[in-house]
C-alpha atoms as a PDB file:
ATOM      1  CA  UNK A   1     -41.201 -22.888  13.136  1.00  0.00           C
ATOM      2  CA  UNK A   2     -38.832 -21.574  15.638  1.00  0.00           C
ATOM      3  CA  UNK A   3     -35.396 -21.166  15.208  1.00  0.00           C
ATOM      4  CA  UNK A   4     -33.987 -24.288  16.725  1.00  0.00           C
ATOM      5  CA  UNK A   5     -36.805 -26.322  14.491  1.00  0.00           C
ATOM      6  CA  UNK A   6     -35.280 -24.949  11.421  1.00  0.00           C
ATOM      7  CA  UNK A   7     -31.723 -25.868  12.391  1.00  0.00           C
ATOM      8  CA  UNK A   8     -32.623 -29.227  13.338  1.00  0.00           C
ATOM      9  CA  UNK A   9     -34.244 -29.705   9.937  1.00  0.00           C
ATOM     10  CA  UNK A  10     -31.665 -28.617   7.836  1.00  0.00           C
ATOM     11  CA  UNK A  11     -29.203 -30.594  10.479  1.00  0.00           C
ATOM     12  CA  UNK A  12     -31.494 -33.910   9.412  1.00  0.00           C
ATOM     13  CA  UNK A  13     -30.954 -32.678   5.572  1.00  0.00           C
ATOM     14  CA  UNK A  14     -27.273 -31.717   5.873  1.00  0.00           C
ATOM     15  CA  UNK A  15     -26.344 -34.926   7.697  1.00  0.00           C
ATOM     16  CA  UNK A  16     -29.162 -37.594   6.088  1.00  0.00           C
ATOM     17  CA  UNK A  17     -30.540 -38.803   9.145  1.00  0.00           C
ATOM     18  CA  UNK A  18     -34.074 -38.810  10.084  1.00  0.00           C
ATOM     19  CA  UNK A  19     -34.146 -37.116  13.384  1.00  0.00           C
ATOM     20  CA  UNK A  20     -31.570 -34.844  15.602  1.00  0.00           C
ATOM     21  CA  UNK A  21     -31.424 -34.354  19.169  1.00  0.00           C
ATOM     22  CA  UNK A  22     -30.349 -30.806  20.503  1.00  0.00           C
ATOM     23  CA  UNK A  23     -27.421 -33.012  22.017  1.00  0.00           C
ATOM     24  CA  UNK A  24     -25.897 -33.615  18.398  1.00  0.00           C
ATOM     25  CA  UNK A  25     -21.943 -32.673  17.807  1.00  0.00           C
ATOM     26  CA  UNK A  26     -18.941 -33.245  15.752  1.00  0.00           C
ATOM     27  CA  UNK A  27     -18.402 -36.518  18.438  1.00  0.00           C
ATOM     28  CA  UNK A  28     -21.376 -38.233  18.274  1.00  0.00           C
ATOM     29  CA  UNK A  29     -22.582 -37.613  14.964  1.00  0.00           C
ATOM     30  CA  UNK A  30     -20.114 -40.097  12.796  1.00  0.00           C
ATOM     31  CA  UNK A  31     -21.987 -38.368   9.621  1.00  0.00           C
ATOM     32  CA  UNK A  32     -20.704 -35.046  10.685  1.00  0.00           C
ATOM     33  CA  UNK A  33     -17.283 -34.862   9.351  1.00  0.00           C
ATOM     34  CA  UNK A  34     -15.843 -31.445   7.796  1.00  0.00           C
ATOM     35  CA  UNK A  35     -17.287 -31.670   3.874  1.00  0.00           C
ATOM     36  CA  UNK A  36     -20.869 -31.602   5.973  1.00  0.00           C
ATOM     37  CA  UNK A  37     -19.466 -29.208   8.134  1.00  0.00           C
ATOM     38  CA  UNK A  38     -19.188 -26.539   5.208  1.00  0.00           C
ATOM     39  CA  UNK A  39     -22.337 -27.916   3.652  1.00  0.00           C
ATOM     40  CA  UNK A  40     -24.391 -27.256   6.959  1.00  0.00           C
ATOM     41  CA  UNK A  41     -22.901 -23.440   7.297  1.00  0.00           C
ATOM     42  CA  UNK A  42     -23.902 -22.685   3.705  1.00  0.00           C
ATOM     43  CA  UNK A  43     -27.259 -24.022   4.136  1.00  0.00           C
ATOM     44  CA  UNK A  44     -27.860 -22.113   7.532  1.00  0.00           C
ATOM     45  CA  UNK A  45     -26.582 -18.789   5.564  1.00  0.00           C
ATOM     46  CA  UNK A  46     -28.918 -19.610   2.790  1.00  0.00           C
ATOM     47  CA  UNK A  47     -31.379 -20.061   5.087  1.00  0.00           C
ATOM     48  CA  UNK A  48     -31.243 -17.529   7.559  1.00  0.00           C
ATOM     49  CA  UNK A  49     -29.616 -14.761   5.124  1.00  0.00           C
ATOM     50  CA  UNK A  50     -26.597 -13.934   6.439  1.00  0.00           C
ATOM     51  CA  UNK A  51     -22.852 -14.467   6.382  1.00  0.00           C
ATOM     52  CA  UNK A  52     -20.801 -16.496   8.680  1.00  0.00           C
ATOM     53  CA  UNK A  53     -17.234 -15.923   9.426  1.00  0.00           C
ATOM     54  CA  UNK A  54     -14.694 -18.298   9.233  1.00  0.00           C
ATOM     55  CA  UNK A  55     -13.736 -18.233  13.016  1.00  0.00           C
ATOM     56  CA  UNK A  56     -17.805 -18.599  13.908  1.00  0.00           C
ATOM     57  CA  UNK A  57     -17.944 -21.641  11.204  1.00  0.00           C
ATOM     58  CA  UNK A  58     -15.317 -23.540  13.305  1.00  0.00           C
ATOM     59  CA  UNK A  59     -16.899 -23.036  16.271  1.00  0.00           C
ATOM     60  CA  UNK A  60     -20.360 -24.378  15.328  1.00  0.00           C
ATOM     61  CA  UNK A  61     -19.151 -28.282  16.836  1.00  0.00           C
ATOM     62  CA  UNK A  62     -22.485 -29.026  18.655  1.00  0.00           C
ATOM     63  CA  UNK A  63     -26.216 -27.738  18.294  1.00  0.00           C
ATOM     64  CA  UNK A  64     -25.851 -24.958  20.963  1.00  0.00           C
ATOM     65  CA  UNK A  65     -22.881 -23.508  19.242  1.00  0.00           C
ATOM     66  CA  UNK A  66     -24.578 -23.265  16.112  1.00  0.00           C
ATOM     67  CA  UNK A  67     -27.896 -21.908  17.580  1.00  0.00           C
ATOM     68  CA  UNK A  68     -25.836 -19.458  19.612  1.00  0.00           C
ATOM     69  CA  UNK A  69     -23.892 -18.370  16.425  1.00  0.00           C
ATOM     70  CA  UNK A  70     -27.138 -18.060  14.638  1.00  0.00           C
ATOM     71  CA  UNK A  71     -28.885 -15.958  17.161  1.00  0.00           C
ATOM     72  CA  UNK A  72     -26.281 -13.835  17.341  1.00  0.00           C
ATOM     73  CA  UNK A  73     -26.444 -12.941  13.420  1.00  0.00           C
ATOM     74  CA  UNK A  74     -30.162 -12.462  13.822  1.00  0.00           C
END
């Protein structure tokens, strides 16, 4: 499973939906609010062993920016 396959299944775990499109963000998921925010960054560091900084947590609003972030870390 590549990387963006992982993140959109722990996205569809995080967020309790049953599918997510690479076009998913804070505005268009309504299930995305800042409790599943955290929730998603702590499963992508469990995940992906590593350790996200606060600043790089805050930017992860959209699928891109949290595939960039991870790739990054990698």
């Amino acid at each position: 499973m590549n990387l963006e396959d992982r993140v959109m299944a722990i996205m569809c775990q995080v967020f309790e939906v049953d599918k997510v499109t690479p076009d998913i963000s804070q505005k268009n998921c309504e299930r995305w609010d800042s409790l599943r925010h955290l929730t998603l960054a702590s499963e992508l560091e469990e995940a992906f062993d590593i350790e996200l900084e606060p600043e790089e947590i805050a930017e992860m609003v959209d699928f891109s920016h949290v595939v960039e972030t991870l790739q990054s870390k990698l």
